[in-house]
PDB file of N, CA and C in Angstrom:
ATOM      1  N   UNK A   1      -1.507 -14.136   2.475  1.00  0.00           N
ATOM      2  CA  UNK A   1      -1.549 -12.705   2.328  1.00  0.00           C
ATOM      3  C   UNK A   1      -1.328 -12.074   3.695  1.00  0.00           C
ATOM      4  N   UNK A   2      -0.623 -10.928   3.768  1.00  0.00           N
ATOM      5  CA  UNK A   2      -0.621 -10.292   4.466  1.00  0.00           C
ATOM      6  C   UNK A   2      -0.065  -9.154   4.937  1.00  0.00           C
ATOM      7  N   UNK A   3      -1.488  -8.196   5.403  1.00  0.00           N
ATOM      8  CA  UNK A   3      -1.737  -7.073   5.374  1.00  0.00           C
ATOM      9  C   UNK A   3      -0.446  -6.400   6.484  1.00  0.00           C
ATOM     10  N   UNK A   4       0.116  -5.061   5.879  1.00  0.00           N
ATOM     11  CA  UNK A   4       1.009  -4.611   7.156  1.00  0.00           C
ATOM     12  C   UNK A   4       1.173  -3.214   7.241  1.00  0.00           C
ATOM     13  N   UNK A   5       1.404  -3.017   8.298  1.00  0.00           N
ATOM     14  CA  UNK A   5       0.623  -1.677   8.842  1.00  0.00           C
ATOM     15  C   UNK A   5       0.790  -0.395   7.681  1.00  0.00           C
ATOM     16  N   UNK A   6       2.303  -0.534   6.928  1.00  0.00           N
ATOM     17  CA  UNK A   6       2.884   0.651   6.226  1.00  0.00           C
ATOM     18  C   UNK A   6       2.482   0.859   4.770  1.00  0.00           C
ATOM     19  N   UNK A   7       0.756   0.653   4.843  1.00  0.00           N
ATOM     20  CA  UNK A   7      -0.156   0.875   3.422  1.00  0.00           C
ATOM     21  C   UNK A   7       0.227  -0.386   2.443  1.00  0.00           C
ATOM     22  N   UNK A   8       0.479  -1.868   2.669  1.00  0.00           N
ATOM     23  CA  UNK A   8       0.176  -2.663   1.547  1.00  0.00           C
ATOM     24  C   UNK A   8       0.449  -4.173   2.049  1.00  0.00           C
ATOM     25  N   UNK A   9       0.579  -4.847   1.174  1.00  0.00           N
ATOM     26  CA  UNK A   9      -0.178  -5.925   1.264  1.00  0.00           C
ATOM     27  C   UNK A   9       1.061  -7.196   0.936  1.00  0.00           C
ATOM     28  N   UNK A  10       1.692  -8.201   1.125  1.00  0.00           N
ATOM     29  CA  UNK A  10       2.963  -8.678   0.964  1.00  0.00           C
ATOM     30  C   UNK A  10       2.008 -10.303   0.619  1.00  0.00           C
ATOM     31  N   UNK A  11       2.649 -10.726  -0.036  1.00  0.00           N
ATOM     32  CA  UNK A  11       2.038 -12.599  -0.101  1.00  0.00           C
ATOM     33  C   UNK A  11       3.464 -13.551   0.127  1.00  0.00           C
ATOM     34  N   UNK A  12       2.998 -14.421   0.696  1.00  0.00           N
ATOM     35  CA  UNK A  12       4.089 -15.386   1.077  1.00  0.00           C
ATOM     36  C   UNK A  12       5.030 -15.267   2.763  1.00  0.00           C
ATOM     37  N   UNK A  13       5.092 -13.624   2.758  1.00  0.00           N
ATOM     38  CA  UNK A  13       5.756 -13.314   4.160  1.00  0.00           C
ATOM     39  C   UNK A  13       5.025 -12.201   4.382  1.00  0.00           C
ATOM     40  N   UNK A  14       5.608 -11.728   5.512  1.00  0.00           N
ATOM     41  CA  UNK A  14       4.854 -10.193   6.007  1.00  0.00           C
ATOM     42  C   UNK A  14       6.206  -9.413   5.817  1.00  0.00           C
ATOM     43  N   UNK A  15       5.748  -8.020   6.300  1.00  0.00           N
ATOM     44  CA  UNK A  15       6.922  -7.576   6.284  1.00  0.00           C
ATOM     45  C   UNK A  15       7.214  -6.396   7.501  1.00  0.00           C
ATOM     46  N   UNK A  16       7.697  -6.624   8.618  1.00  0.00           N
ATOM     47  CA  UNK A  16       7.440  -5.626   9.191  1.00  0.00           C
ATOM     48  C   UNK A  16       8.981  -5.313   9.604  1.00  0.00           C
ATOM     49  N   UNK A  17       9.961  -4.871   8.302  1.00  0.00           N
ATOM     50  CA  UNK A  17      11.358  -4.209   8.425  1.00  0.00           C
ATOM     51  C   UNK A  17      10.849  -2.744   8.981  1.00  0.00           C
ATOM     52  N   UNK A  18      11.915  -1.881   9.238  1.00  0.00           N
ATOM     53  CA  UNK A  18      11.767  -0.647   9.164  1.00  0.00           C
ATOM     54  C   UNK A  18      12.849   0.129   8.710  1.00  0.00           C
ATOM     55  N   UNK A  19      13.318  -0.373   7.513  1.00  0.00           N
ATOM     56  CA  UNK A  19      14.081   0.561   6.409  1.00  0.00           C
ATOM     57  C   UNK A  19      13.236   0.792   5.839  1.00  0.00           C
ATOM     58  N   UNK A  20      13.962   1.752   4.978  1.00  0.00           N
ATOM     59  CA  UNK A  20      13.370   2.987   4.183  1.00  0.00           C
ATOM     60  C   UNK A  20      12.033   2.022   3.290  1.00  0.00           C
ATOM     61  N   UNK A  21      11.419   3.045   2.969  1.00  0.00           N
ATOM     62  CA  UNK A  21      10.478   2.155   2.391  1.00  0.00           C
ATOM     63  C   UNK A  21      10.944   3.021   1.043  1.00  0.00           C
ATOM     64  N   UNK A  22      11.378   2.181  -0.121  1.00  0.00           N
ATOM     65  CA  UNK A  22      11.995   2.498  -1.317  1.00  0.00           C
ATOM     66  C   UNK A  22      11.789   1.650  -2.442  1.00  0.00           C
ATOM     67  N   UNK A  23      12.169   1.826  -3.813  1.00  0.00           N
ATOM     68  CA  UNK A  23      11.568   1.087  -4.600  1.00  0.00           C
ATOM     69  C   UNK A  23      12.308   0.077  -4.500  1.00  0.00           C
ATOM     70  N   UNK A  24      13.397   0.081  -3.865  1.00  0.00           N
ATOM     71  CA  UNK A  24      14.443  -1.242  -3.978  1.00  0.00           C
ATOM     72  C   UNK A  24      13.331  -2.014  -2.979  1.00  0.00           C
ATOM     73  N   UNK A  25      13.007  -1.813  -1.700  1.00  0.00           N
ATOM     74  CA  UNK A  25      12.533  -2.619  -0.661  1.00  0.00           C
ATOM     75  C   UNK A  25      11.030  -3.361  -1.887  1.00  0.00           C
ATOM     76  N   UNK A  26      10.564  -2.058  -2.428  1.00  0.00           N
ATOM     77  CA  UNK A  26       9.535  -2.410  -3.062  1.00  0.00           C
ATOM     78  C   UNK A  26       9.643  -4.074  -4.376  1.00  0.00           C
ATOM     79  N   UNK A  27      10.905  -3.851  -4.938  1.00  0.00           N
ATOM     80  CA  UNK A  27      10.799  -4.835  -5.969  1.00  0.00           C
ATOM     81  C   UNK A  27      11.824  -5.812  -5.340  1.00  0.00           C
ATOM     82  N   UNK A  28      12.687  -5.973  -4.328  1.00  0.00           N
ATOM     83  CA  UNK A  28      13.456  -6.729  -3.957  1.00  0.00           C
ATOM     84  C   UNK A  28      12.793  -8.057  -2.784  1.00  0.00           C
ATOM     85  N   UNK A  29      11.788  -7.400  -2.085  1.00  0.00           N
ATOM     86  CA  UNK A  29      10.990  -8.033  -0.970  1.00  0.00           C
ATOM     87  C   UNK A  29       9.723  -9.142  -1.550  1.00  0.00           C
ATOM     88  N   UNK A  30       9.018  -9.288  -0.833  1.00  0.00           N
ATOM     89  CA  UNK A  30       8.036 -10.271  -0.934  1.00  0.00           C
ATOM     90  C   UNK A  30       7.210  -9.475  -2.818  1.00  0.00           C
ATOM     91  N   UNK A  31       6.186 -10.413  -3.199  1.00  0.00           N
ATOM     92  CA  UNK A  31       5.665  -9.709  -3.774  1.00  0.00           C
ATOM     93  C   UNK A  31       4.743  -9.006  -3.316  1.00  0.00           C
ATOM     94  N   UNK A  32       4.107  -8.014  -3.524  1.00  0.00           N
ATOM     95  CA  UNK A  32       3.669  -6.679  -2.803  1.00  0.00           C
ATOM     96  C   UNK A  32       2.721  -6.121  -3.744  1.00  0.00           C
ATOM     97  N   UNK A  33       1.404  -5.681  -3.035  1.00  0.00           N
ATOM     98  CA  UNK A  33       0.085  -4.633  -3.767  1.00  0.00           C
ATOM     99  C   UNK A  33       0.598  -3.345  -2.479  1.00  0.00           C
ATOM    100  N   UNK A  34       0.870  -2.171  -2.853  1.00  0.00           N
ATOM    101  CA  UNK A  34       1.128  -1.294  -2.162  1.00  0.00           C
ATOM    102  C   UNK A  34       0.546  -0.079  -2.662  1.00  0.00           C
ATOM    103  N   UNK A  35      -0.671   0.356  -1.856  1.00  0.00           N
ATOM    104  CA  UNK A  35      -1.199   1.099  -2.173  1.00  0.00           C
ATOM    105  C   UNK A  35      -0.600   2.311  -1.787  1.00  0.00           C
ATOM    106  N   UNK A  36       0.097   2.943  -0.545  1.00  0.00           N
ATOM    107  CA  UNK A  36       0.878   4.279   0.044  1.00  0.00           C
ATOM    108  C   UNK A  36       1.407   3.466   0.902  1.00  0.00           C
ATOM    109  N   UNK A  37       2.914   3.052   0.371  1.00  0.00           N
ATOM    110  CA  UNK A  37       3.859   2.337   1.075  1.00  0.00           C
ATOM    111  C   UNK A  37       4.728   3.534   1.373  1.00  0.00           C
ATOM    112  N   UNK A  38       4.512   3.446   2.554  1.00  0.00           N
ATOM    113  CA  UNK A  38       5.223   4.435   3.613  1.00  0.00           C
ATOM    114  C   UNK A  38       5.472   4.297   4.940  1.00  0.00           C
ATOM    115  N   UNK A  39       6.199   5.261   6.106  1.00  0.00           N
ATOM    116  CA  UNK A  39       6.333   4.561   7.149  1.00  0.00           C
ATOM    117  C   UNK A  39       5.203   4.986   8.272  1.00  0.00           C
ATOM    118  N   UNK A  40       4.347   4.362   7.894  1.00  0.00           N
ATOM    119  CA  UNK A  40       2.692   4.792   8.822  1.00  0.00           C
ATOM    120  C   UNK A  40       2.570   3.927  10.251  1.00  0.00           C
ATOM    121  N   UNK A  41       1.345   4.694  10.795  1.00  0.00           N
ATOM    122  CA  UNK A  41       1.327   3.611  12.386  1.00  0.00           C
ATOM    123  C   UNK A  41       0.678   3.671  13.035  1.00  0.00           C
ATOM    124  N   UNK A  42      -0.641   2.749  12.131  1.00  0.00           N
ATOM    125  CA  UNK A  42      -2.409   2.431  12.859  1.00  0.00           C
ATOM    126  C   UNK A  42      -2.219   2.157  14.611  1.00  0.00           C
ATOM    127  N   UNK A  43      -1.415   1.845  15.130  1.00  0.00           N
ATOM    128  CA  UNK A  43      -0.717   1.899  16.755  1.00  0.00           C
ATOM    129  C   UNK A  43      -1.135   2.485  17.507  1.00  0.00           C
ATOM    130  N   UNK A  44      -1.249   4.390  16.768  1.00  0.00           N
ATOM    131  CA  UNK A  44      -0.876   5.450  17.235  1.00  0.00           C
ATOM    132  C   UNK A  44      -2.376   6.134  16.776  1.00  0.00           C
ATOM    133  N   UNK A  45      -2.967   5.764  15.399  1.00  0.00           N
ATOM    134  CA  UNK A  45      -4.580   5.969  15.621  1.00  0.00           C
ATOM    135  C   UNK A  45      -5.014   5.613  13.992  1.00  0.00           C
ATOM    136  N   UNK A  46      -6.366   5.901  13.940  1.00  0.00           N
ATOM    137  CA  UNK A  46      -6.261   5.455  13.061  1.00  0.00           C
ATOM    138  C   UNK A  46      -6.835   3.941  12.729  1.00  0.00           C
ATOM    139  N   UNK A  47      -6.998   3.561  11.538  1.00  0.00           N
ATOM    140  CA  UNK A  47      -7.991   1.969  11.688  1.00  0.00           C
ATOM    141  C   UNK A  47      -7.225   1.275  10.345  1.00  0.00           C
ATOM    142  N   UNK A  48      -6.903   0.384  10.451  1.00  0.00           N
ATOM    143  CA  UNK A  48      -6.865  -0.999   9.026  1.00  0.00           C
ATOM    144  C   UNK A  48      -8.412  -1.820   9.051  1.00  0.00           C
ATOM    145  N   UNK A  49      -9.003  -1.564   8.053  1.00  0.00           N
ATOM    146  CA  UNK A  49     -10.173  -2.715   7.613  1.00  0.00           C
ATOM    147  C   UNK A  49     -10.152  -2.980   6.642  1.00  0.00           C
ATOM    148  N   UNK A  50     -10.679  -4.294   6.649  1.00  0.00           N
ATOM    149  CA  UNK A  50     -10.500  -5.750   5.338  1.00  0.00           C
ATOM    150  C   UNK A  50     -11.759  -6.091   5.153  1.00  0.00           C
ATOM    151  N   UNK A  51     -12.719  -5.841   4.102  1.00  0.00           N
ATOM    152  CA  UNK A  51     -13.863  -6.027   3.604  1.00  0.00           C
ATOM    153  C   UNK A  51     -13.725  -7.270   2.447  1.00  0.00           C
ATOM    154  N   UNK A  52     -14.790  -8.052   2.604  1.00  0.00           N
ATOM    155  CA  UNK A  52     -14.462  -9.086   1.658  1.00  0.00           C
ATOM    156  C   UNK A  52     -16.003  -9.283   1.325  1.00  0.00           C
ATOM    157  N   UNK A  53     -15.514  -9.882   0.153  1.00  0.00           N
ATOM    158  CA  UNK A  53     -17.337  -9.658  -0.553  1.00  0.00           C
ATOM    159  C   UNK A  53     -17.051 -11.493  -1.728  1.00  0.00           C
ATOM    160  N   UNK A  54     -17.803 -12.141  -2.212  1.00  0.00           N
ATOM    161  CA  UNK A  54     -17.828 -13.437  -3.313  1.00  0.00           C
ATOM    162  C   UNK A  54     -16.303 -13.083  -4.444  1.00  0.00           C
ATOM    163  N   UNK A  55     -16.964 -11.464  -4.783  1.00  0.00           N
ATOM    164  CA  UNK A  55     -16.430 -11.264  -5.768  1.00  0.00           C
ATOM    165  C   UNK A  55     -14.843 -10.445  -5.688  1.00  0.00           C
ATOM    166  N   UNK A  56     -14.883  -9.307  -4.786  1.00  0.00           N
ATOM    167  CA  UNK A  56     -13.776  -8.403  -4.241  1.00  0.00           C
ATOM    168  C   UNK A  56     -13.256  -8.925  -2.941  1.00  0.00           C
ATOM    169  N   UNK A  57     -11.957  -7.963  -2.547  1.00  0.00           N
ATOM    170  CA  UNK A  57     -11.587  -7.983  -1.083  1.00  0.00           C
ATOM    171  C   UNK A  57     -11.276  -6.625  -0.985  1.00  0.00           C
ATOM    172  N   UNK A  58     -11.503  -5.492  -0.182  1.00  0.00           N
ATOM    173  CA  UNK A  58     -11.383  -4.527  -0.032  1.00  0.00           C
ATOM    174  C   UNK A  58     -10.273  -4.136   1.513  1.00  0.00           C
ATOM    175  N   UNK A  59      -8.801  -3.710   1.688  1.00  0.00           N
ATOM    176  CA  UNK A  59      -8.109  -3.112   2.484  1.00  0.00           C
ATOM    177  C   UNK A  59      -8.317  -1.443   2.627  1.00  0.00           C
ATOM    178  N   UNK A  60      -8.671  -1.134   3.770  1.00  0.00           N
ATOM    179  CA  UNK A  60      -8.432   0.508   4.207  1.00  0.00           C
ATOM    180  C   UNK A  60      -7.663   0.893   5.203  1.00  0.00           C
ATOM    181  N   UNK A  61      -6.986   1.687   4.650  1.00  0.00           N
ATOM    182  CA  UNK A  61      -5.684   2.463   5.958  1.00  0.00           C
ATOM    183  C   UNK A  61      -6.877   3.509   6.114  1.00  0.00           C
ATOM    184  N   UNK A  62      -7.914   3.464   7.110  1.00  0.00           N
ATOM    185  CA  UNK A  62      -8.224   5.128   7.547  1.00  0.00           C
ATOM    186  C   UNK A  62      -7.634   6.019   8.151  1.00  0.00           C
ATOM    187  N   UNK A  63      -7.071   7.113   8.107  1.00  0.00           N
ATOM    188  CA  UNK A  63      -7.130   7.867   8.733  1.00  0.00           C
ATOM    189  C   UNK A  63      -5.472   7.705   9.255  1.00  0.00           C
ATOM    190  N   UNK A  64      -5.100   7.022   8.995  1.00  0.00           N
ATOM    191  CA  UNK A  64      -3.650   5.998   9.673  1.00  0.00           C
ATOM    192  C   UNK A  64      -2.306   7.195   9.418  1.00  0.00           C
ATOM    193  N   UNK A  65      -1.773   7.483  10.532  1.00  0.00           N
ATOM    194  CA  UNK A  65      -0.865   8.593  10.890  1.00  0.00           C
ATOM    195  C   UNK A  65       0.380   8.017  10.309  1.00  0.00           C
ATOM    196  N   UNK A  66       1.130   9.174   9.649  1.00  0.00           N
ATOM    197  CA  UNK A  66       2.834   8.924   9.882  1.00  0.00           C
ATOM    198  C   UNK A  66       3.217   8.093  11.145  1.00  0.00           C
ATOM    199  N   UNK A  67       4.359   7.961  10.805  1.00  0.00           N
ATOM    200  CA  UNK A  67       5.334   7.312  12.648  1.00  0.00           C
ATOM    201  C   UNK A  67       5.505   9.033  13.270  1.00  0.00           C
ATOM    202  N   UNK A  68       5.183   8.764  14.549  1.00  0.00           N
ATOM    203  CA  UNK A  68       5.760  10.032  14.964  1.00  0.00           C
ATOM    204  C   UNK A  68       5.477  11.290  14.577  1.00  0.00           C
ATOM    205  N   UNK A  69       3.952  11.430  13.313  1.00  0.00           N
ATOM    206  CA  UNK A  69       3.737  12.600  12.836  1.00  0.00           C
ATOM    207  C   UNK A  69       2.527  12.773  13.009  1.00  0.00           C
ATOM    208  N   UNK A  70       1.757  14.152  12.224  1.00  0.00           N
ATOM    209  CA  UNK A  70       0.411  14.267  12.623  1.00  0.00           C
ATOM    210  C   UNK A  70      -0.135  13.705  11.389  1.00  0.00           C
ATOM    211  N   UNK A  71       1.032  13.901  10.313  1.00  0.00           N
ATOM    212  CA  UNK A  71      -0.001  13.574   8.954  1.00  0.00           C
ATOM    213  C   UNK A  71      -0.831  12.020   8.914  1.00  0.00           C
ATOM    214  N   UNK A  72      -1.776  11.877   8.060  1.00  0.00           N
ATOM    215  CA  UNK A  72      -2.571  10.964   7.755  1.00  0.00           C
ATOM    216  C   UNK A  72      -2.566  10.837   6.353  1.00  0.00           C
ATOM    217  N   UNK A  73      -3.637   9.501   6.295  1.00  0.00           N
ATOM    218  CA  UNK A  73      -3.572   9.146   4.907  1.00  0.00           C
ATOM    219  C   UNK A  73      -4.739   8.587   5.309  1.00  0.00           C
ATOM    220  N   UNK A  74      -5.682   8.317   3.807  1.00  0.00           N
ATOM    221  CA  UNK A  74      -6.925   7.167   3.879  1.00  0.00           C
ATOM    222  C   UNK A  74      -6.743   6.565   2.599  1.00  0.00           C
ATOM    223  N   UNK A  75      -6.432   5.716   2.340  1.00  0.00           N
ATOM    224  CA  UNK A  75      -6.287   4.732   0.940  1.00  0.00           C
ATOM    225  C   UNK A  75      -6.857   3.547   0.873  1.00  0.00           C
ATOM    226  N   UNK A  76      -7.221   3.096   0.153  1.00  0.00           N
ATOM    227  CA  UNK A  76      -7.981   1.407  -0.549  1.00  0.00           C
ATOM    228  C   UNK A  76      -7.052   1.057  -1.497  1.00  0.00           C
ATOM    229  N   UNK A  77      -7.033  -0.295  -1.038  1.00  0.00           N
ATOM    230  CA  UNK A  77      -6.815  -1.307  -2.083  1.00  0.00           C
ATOM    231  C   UNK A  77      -7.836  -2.198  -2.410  1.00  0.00           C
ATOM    232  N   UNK A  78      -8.421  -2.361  -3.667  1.00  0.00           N
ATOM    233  CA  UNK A  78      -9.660  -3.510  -3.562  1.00  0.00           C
ATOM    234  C   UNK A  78      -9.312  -4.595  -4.984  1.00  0.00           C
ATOM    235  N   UNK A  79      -9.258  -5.747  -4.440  1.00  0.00           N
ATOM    236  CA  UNK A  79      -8.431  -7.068  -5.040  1.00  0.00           C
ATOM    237  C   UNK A  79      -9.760  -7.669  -5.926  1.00  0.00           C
ATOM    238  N   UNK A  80     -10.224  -7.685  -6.949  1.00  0.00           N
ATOM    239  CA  UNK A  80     -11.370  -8.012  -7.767  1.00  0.00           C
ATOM    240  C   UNK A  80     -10.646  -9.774  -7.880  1.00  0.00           C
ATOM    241  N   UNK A  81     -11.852 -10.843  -8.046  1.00  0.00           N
ATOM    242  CA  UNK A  81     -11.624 -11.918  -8.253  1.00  0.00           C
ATOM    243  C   UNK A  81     -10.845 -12.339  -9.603  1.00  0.00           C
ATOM    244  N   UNK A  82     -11.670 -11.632 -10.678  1.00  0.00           N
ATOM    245  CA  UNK A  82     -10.712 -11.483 -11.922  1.00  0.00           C
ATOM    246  C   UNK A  82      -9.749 -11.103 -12.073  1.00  0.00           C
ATOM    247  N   UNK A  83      -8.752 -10.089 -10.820  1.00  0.00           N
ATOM    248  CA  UNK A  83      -7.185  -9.992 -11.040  1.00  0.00           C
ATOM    249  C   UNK A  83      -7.069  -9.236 -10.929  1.00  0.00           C
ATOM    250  N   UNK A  84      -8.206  -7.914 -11.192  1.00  0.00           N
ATOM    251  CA  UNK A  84      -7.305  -6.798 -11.624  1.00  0.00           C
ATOM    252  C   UNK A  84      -7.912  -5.807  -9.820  1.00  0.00           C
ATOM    253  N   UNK A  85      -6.938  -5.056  -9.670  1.00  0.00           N
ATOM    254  CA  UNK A  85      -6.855  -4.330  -8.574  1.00  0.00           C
ATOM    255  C   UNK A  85      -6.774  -2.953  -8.954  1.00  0.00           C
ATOM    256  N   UNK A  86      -7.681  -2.048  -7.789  1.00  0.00           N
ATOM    257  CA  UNK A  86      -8.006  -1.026  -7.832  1.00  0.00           C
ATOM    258  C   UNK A  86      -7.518  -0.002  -6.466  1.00  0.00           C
ATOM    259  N   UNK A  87      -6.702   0.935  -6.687  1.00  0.00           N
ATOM    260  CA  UNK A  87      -6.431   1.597  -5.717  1.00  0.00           C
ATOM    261  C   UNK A  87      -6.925   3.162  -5.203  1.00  0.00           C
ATOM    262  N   UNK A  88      -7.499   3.519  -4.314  1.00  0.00           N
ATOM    263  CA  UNK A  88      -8.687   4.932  -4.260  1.00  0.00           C
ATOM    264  C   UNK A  88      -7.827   5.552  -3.213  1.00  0.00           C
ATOM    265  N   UNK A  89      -7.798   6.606  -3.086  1.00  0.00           N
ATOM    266  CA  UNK A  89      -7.089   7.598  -2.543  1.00  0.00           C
ATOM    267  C   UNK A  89      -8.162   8.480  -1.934  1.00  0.00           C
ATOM    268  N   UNK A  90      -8.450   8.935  -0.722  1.00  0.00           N
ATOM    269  CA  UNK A  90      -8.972  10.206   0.360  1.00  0.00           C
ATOM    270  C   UNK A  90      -8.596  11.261   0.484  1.00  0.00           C
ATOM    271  N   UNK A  91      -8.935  11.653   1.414  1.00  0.00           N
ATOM    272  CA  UNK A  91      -8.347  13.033   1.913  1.00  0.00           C
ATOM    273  C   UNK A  91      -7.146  12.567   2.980  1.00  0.00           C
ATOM    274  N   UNK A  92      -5.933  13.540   2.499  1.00  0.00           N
ATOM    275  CA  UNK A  92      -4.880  12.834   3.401  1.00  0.00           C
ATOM    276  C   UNK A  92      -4.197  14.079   3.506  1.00  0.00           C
ATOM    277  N   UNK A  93      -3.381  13.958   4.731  1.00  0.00           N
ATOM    278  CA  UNK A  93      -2.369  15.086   4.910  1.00  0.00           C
ATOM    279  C   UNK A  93      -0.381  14.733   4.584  1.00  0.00           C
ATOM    280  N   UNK A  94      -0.610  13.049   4.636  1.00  0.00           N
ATOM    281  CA  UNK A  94       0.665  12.485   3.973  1.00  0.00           C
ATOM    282  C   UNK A  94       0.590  12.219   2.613  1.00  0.00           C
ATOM    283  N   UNK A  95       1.560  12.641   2.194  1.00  0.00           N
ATOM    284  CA  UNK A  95       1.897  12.667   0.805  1.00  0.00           C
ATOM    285  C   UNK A  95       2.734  12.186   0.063  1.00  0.00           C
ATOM    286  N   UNK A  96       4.028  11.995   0.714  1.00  0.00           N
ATOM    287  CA  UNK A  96       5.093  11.239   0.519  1.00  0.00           C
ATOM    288  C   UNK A  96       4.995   9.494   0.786  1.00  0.00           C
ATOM    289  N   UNK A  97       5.135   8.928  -0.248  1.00  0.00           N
ATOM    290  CA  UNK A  97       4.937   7.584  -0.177  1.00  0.00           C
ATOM    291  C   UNK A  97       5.428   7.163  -2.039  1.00  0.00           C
ATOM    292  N   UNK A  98       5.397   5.627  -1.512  1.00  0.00           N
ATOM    293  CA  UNK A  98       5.494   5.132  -3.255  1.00  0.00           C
ATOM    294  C   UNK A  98       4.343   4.300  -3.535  1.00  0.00           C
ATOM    295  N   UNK A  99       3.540   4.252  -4.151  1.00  0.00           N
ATOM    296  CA  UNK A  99       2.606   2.820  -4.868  1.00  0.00           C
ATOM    297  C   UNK A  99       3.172   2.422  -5.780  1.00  0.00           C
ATOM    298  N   UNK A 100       2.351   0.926  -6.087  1.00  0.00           N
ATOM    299  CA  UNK A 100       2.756   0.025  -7.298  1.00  0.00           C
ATOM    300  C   UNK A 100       2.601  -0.938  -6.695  1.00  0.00           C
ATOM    301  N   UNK A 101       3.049  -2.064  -7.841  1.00  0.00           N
ATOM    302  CA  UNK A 101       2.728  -3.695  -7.789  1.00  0.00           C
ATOM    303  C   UNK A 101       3.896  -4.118  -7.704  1.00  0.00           C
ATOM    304  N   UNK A 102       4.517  -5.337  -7.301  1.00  0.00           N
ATOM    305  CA  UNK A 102       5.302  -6.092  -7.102  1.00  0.00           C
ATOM    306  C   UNK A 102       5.550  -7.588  -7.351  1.00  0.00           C
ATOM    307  N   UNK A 103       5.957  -8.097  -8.096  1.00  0.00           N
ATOM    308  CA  UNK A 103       6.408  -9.879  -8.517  1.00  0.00           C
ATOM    309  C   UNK A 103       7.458 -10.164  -7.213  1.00  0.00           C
ATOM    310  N   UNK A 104       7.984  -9.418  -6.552  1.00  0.00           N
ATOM    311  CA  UNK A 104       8.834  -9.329  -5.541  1.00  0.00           C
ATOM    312  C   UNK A 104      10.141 -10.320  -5.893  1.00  0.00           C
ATOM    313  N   UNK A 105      11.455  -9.942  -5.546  1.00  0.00           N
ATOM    314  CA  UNK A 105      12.734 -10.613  -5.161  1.00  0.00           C
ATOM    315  C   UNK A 105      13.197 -10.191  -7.054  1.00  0.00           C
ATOM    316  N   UNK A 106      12.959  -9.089  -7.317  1.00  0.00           N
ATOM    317  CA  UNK A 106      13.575  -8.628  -8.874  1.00  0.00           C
ATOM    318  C   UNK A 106      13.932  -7.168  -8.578  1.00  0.00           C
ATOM    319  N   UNK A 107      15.206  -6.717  -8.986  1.00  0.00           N
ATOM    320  CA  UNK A 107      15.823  -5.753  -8.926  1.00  0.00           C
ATOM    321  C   UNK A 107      14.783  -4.702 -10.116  1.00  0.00           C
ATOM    322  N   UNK A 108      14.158  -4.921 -11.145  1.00  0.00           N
ATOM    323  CA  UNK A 108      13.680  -4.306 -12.351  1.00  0.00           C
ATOM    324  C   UNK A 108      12.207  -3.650 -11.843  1.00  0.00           C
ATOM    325  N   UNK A 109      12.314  -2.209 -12.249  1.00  0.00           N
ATOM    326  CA  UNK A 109      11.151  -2.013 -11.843  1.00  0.00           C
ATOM    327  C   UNK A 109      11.065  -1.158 -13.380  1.00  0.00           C
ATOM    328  N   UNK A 110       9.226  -0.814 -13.232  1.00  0.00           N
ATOM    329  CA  UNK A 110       9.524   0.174 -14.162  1.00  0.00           C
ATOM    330  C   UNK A 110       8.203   1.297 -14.163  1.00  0.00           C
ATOM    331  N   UNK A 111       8.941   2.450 -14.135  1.00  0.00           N
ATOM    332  CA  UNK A 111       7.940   3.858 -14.138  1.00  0.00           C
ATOM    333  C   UNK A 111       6.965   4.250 -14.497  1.00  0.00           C
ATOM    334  N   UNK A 112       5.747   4.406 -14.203  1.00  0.00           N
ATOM    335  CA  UNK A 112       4.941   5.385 -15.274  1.00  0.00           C
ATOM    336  C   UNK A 112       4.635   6.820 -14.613  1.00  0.00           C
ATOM    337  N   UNK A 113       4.293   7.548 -15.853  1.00  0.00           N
ATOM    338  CA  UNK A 113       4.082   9.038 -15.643  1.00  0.00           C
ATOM    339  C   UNK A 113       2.624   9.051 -15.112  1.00  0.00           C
ATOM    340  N   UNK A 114       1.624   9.212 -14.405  1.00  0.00           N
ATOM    341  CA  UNK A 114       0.398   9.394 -14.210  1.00  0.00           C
ATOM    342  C   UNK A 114      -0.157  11.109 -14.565  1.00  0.00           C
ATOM    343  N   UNK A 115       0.809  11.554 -14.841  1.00  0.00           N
ATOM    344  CA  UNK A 115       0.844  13.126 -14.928  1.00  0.00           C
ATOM    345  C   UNK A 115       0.593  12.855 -16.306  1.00  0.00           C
ATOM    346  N   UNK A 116       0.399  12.137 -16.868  1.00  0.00           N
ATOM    347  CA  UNK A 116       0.531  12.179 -18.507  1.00  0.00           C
ATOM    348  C   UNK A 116      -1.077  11.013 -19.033  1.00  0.00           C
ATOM    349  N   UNK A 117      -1.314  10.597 -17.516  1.00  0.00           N
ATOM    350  CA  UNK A 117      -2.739   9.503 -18.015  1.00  0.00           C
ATOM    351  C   UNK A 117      -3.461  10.199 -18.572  1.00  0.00           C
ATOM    352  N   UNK A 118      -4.770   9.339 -19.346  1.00  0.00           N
ATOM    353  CA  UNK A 118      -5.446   9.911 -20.555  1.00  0.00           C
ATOM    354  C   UNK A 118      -6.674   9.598 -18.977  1.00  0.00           C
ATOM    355  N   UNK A 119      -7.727  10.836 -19.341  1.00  0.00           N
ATOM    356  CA  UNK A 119      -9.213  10.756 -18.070  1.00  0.00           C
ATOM    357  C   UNK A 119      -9.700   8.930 -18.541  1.00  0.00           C
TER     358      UNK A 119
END
C-alpha cells in the first residue's frame, strides 16, 4: 500500500505522476482508494496521518493545500478489516477533485449520482 500525497491510496505501486488527475489516470493506474484525488501538497503545509487500530486503518489529508494555492482540504479514508471503506469529508476550501475506488489498469468506470442518495 501506498499512501500519496494527492488524497489516496495506490496498492502494488505508488504514484507520484503529475498529470492531470482524471478519471482516466483514476481507472487506468494502479488500483486506487481515492478519497479527494487531486493535485495537493502536504510539502507546503498541512499533515498526512495513518491511524491503525486490530480492526480499521484510518488515512488523513489535514488541512493539506492545493499545489501552489491557498485552498485546503481535510478528508479520511478509513479501511475496515471486513472490506468495506469509509470516506469523511471536513471543512475544506478545495473543492475540485474526483473520489472513488479503483481495480486499476481498466479503461471502464462507472458513475453515480450522490445528488440523488437516499439519507
Amino acid at each position: 500500500m501506498f499512501v500519496n500525497s494527492d488524497g489516496n491510496v495506490t496498492f502494488g505501486e505508488g504514484d507520484n505522476a503529475s498529470t492531470e488527475r482524471g478519471v482516466t489516470r483514476l481507472s487506468t493506474g494502479a488500483p486506487r482508494i481515492a478519497p479527494f484525488f487531486a493535485d495537493l501538497d502536504p510539502s507546503a503545509a498541512g499533515r498526512v496521518f495513518l491511524d491503525s487500530a486490530p480492526d480499521a486503518m484510518t488515512l488523513t489529508w489535514c488541512a493539506v493545500p492545493a499545489f501552489g494555492k491557498r485552498e485546503s482540504v481535510n478528508v479520511q479514508a478509513t479501511l475496515f478489516s471486513g472490506g468495506a471503506i469509509e470516506f469523511r469529508y471536513g471543512a475544506s476550501t478545495f473543492t475540485a477533485a474526483i473520489f472513488g475506488l479503483s481495480p486499476g489498469r481498466t479503461g471502464r468506470f462507472d458513475t453515480v449520482d450522490l445528488g440523488n442518495a437516499a439519507d
